[in-house]
Protein backbone atom coordinates (compact mmCIF):
# COMPACT_ATOMS: atom_id res chain seq x y z
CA UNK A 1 -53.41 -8.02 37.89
CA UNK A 2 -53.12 -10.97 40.29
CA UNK A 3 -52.08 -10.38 43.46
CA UNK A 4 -49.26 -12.28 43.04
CA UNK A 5 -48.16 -10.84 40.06
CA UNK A 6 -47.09 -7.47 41.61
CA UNK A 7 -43.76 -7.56 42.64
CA UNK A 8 -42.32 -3.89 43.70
CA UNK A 9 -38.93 -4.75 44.66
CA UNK A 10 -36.16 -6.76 43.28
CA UNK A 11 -33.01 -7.29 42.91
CA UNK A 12 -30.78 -7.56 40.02
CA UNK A 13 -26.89 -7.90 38.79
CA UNK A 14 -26.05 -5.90 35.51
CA UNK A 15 -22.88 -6.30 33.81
CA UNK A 16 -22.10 -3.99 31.03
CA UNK A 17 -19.70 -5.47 27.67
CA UNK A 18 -15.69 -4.73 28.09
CA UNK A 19 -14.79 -3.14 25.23
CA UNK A 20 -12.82 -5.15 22.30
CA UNK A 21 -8.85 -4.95 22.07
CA UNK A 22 -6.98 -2.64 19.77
CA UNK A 23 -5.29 -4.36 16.89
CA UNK A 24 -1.52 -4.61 16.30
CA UNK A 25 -1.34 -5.08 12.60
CA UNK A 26 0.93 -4.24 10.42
CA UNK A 27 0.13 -3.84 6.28
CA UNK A 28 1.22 -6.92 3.89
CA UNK A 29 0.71 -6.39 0.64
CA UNK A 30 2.34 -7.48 -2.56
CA UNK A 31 4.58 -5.40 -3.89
CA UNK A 32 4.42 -2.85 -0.73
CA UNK A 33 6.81 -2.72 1.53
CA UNK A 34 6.97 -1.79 4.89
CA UNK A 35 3.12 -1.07 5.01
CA UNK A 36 2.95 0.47 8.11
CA UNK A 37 0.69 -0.04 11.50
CA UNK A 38 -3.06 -0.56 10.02
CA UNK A 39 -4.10 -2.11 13.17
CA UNK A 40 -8.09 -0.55 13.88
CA UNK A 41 -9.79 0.15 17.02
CA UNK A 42 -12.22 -2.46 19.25
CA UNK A 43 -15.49 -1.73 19.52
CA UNK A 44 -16.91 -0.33 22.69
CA UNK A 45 -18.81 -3.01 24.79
CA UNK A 46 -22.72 -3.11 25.46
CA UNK A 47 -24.40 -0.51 27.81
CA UNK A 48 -27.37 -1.65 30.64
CA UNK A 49 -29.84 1.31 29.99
CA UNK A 50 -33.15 1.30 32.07
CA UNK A 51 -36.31 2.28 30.34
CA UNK A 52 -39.45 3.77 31.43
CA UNK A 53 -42.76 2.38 30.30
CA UNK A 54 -45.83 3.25 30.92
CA UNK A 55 -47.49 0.02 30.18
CA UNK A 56 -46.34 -1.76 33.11
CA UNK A 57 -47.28 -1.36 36.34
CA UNK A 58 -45.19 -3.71 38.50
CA UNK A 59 -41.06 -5.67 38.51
CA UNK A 60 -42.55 -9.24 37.55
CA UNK A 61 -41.37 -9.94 34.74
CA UNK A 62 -37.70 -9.03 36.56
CA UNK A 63 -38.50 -11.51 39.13
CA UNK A 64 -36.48 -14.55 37.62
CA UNK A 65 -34.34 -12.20 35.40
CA UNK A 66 -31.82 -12.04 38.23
CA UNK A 67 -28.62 -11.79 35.76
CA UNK A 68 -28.43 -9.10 32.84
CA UNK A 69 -25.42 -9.14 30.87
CA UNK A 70 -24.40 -6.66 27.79
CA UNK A 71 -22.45 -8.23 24.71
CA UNK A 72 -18.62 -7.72 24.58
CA UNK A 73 -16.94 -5.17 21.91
CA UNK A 74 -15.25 -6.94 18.61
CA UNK A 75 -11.29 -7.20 18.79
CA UNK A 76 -9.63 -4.50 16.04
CA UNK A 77 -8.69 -6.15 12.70
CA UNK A 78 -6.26 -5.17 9.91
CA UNK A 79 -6.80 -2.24 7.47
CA UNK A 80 -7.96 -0.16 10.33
CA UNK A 81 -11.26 -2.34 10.73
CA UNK A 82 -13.01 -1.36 13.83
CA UNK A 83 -14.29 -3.96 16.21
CA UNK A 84 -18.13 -4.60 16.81
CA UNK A 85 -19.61 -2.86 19.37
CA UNK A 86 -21.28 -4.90 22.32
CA UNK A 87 -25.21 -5.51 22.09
CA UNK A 88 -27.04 -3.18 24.65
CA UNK A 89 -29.04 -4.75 27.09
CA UNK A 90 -32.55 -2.67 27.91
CA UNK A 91 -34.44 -3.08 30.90
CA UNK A 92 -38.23 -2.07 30.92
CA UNK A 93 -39.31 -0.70 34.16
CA UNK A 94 -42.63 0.58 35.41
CA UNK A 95 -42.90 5.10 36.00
CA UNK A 96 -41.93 5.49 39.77
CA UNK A 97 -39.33 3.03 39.73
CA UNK A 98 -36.52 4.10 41.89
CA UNK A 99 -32.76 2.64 41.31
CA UNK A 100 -30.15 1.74 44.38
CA UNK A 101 -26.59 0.71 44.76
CA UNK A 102 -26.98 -2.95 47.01
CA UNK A 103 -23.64 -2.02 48.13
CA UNK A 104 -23.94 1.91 49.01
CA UNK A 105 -27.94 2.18 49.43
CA UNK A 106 -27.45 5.34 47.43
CA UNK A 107 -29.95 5.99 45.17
CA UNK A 108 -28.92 6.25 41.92
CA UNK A 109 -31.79 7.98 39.95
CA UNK A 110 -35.76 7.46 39.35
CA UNK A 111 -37.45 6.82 36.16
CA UNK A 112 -40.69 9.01 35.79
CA UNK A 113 -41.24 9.39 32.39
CA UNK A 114 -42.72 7.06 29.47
CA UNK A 115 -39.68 6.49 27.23
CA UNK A 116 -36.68 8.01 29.49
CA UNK A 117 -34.20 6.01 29.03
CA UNK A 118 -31.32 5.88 31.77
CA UNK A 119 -27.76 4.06 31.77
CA UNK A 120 -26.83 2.09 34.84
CA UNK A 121 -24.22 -0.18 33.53
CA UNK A 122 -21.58 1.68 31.12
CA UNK A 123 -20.08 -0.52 28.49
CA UNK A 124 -16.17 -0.26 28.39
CA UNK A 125 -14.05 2.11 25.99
CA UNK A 126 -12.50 -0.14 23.16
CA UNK A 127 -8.82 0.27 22.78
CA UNK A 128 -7.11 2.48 19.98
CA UNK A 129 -5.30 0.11 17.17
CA UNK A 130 -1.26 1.00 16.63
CA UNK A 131 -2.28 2.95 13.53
CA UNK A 132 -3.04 5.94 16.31
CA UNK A 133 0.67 5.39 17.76
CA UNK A 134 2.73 5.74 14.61
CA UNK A 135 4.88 8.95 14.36
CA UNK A 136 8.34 9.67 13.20
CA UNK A 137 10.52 8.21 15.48
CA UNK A 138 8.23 5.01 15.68
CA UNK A 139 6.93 4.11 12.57
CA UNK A 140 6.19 0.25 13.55
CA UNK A 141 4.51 0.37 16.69
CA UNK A 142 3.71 -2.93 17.36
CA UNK A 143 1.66 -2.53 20.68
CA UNK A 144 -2.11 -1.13 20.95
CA UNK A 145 -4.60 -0.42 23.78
CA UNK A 146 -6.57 -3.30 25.69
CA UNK A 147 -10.19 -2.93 25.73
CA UNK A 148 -11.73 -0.95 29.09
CA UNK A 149 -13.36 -3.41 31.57
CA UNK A 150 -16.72 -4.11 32.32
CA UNK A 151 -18.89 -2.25 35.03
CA UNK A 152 -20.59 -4.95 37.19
CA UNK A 153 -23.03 -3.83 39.80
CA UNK A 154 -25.80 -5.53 42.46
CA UNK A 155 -28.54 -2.93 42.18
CA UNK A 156 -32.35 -3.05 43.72
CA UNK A 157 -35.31 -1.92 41.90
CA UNK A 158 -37.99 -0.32 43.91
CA UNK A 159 -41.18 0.66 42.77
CA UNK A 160 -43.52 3.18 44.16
CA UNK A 161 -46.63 3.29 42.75
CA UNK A 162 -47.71 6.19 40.60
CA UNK A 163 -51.55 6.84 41.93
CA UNK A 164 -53.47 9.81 41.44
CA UNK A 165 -55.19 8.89 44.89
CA UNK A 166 -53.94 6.61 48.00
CA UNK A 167 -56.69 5.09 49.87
CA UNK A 168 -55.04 5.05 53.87
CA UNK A 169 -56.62 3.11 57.01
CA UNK A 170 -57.07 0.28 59.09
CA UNK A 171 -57.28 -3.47 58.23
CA UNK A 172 -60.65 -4.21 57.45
CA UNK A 173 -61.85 -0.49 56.88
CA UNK A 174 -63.25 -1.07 53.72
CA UNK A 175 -60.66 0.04 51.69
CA UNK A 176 -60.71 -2.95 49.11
CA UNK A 177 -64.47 -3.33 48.83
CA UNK A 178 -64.36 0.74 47.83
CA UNK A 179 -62.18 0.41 44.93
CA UNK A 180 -63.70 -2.98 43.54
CA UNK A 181 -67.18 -1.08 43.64
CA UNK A 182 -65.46 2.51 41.93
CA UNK A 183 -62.93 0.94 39.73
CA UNK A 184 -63.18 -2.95 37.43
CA UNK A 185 -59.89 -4.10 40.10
CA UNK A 186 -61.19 -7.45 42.09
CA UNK A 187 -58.91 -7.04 45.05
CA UNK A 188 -59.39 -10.09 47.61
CA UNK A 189 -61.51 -9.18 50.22
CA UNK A 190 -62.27 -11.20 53.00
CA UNK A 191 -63.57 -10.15 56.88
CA UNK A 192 -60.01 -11.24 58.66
CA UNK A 193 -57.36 -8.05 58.83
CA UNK A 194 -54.64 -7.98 56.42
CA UNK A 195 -56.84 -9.33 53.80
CA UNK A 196 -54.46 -7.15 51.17
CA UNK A 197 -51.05 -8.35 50.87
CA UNK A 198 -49.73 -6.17 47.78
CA UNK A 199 -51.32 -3.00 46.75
CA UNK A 200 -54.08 -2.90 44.12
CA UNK A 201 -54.50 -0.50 41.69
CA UNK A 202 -57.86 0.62 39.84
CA UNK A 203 -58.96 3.18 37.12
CA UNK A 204 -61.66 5.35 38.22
CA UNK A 205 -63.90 6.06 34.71
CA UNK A 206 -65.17 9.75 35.57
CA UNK A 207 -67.39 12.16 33.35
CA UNK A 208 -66.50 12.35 29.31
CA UNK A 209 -64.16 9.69 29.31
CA UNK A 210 -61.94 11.10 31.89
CA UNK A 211 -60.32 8.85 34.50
CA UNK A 212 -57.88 8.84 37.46
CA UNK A 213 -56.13 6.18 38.99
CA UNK A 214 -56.58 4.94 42.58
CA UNK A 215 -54.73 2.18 44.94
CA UNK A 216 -55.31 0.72 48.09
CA UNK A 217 -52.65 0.12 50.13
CA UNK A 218 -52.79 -2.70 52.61
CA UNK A 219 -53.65 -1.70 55.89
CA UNK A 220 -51.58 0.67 58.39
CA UNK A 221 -51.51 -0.18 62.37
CA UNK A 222 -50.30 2.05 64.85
CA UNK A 223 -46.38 1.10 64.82
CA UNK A 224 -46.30 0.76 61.47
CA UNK A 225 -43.35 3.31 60.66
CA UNK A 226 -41.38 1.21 63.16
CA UNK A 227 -41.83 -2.12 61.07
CA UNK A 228 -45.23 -3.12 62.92
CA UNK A 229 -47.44 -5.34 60.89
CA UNK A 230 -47.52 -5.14 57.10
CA UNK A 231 -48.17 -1.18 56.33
CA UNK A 232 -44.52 -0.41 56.71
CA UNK A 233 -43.74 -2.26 53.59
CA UNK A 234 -45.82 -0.53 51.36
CA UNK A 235 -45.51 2.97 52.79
CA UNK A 236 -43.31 4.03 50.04
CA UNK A 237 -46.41 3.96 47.79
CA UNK A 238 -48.23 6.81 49.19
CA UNK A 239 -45.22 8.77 48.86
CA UNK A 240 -46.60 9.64 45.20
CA UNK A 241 -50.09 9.77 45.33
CA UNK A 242 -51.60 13.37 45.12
CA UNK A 243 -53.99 13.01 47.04
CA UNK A 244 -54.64 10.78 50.44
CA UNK A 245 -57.90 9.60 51.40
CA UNK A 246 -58.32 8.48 54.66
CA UNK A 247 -61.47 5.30 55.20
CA UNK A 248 -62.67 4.85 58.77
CA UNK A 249 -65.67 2.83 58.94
CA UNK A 250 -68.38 4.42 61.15
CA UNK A 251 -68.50 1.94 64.14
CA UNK A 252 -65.44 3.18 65.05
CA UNK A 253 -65.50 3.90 68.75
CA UNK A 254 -63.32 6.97 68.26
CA UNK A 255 -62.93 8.52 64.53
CA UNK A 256 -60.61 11.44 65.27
CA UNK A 257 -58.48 9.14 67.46
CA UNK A 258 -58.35 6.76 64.73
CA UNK A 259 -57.54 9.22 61.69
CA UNK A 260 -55.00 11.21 63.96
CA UNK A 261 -52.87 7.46 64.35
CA UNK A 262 -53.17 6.93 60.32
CA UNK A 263 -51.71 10.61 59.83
CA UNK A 264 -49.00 9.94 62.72
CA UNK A 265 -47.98 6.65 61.08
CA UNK A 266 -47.71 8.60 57.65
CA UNK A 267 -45.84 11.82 59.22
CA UNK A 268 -43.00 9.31 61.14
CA UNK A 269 -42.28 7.50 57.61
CA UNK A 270 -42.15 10.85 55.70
CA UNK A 271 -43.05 14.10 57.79
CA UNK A 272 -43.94 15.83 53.91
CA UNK A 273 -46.79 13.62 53.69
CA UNK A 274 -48.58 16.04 56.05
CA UNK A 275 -48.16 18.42 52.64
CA UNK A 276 -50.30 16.28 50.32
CA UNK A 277 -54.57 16.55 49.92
CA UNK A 278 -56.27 14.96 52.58
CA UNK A 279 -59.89 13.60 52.76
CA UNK A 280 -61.59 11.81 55.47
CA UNK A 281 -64.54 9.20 54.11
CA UNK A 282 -66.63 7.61 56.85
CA UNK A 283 -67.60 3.89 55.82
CA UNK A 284 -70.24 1.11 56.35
CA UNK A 285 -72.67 4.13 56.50
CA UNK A 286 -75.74 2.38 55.78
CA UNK A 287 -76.02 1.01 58.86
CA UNK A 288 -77.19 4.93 59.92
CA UNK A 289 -80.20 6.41 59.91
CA UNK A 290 -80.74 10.24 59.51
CA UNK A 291 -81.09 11.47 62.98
CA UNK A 292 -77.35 9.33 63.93
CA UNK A 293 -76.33 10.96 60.56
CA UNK A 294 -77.22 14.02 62.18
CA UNK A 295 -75.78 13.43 65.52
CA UNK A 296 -72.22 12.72 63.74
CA UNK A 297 -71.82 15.14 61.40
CA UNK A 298 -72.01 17.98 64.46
CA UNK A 299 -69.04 16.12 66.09
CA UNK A 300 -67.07 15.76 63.28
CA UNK A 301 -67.64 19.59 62.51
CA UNK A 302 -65.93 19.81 65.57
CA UNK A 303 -63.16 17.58 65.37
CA UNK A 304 -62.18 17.97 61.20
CA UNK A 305 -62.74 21.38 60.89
CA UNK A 306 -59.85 21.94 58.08
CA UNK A 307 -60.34 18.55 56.63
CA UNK A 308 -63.55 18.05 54.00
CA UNK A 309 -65.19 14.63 54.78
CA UNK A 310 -68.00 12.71 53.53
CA UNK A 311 -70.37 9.94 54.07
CA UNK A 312 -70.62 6.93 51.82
CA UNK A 313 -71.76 3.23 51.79
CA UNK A 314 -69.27 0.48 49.33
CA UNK A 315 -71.98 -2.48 49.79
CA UNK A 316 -75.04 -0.13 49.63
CA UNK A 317 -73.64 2.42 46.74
CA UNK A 318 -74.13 5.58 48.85
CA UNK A 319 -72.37 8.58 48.00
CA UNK A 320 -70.11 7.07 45.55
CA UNK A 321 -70.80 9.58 42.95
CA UNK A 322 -70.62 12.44 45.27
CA UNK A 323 -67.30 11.17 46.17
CA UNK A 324 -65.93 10.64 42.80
CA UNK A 325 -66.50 14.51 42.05
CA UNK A 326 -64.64 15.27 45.23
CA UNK A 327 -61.96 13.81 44.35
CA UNK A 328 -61.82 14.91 40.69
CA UNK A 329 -62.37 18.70 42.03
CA UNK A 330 -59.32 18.26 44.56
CA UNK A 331 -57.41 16.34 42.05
CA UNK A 332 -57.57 19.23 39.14
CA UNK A 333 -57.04 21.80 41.99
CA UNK A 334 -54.17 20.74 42.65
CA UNK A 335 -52.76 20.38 39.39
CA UNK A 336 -53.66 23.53 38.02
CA UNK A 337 -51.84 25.64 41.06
């Protein structure tokens, strides 16, 4: 996927069908009088479902579909012929795509599963023919029910990414370089900060075929929950990844200063993020030799004593294994509590 391509908000107008007009006929036929109210019902108009898919992992393709419209429901006819009912208008979205009223800001519902199928746009009720209003005392009614209205609605599509595992840090920690050397994903990567503009997703290919999915979100600054650089826009995707793992590259002058800003930017946004698996993974590490290793490792003892952490190297393919059966350990932990 380009990056480009991945759009994770958009918004869109839906407009469900009205539903068709009642009929007001009355029977002619030869050598039958006074046939009586036939008139049928109109058909209801279209629905706007949305519909989860599994297969797509970003809003693109609703980028320049700004205007979705259902069909209209068929007018009643004579001899209690029902109207046509509206064509219903689907909309494909991506799993983790979360549905607002533009208007209210409410939020409507979330699609998470492949296949659920949700209606956001209901088409209108089409109106009963005259044959329902006949009785005794009126046995020519010559008036039926209009067709219900249309629902029209401004809505915005948000998508947060569905991740197994949410790579967190700094601009230029290395976060990009990790998950074009662990996954096939060729995220741009270049030495200036805010290399990553749009989150990148990869498939980690683990032992017997198995896999998990992992993204790297562009990078957080300090201020970030307040709207500070470019983090704050793509917060929302860490919201559903499992499990968070933290990159600070190992020149860092200060390493537990540095995580403890990344978890305070996370915790501001959405204080239940503190709830979610954490991992800290120290970067660039083959620029250390053993006795440095050494010399680290007691200090961050000290400082992460609740938090497992690791060394690796992206460029020199150190610990990458290692670190692959971490996470697959943490990651089937989790879901089998």
């Amino acid at each position: 996927m380009t990056e480009g391509n991945f759009v994770d908000y958009v918004k869109i107008y839906v407009s469900s069908g009205k539903g068709g007009k009642g009929s007001t006929h009355l029977h002619r036929e030869k050598f039958i009088e006074k046939g009586g109210p036939d008139g049928g019902d109109g058909g209801r108009g279209g629905h706007v479902y949305l519909v989860g898919n599994k297969s797509l992992w970003t809003l693109f393709h609703l980028k320049f579909a700004r205007h979705i419209k259902a069909g209209h429901g068929g007018d009643g006819g004579g001899d209690r012929s029902t109207g046509h009912d509206g064509e219903d208008k689907f909309i494909e979205v991506p799993l983790g795509t979360v549905v607002r009223d533009k208007e209210t800001n409410e939020i409507l519902f979330e699609i998470t599963e492949h296949g659920e199928k949700r209606i956001v746009a209901q088409g209108g009720k089409g109106g009963l023919g005259n044959w329902h209003f006949r009785s005794s005392t009126n046995q020519t009614p010559r008036y039926a029910q209009p067709g219900m209205p249309s629902i029209e609605m401004d809505m915005i599509l948000e998508l947060k990414v569905l991740a197994d595992v949410g790579l967190v840090g700094f601009p230029n920690a290395g976060k990009s370089t990790l998950l074009s050397v662990l996954t096939s994903a060729k995220p741009k990567i270049a030495d200036y900060p805010f290399t990553t503009l749009k989150p990148n997703l990869g498939i980690v290919a683990y032992r017997d075929y198995q896999s998990f999915v992992i993204a790297d979100i562009p990078g957080i600054i300090e201020g970030a929950a307040e709207g500070k650089g470019l983090g704050h826009y793509f917060l929302r995707h860490i919201e559903r990844n499992s499990t968070l793992l933290f990159l600070v590259p190992v020149d860092t002058p200060d390493i537990k200063a540095e995580y403890d800003i990344l978890v305070n930017e996370l915790t501001k946004y959405n204080p239940e993020m503190l709830d979610k698996e954490r991992m800290l993974v120290i970067s660039k590490c083959d620029m250390l030799d053993d006795e440095l290793k050494a010399e680290l490792k007691t200090q961050l003892d000290k400082d992460f004593k609740d938090i497992p952490y690791m060394f690796i190297s992206s460029v020199a393919q150190q610990g990458l294994t290692e670190l692959k059966d971490k996470l697959w350990k943490m990651l089937n932990e989790e879901n089998n509590q």
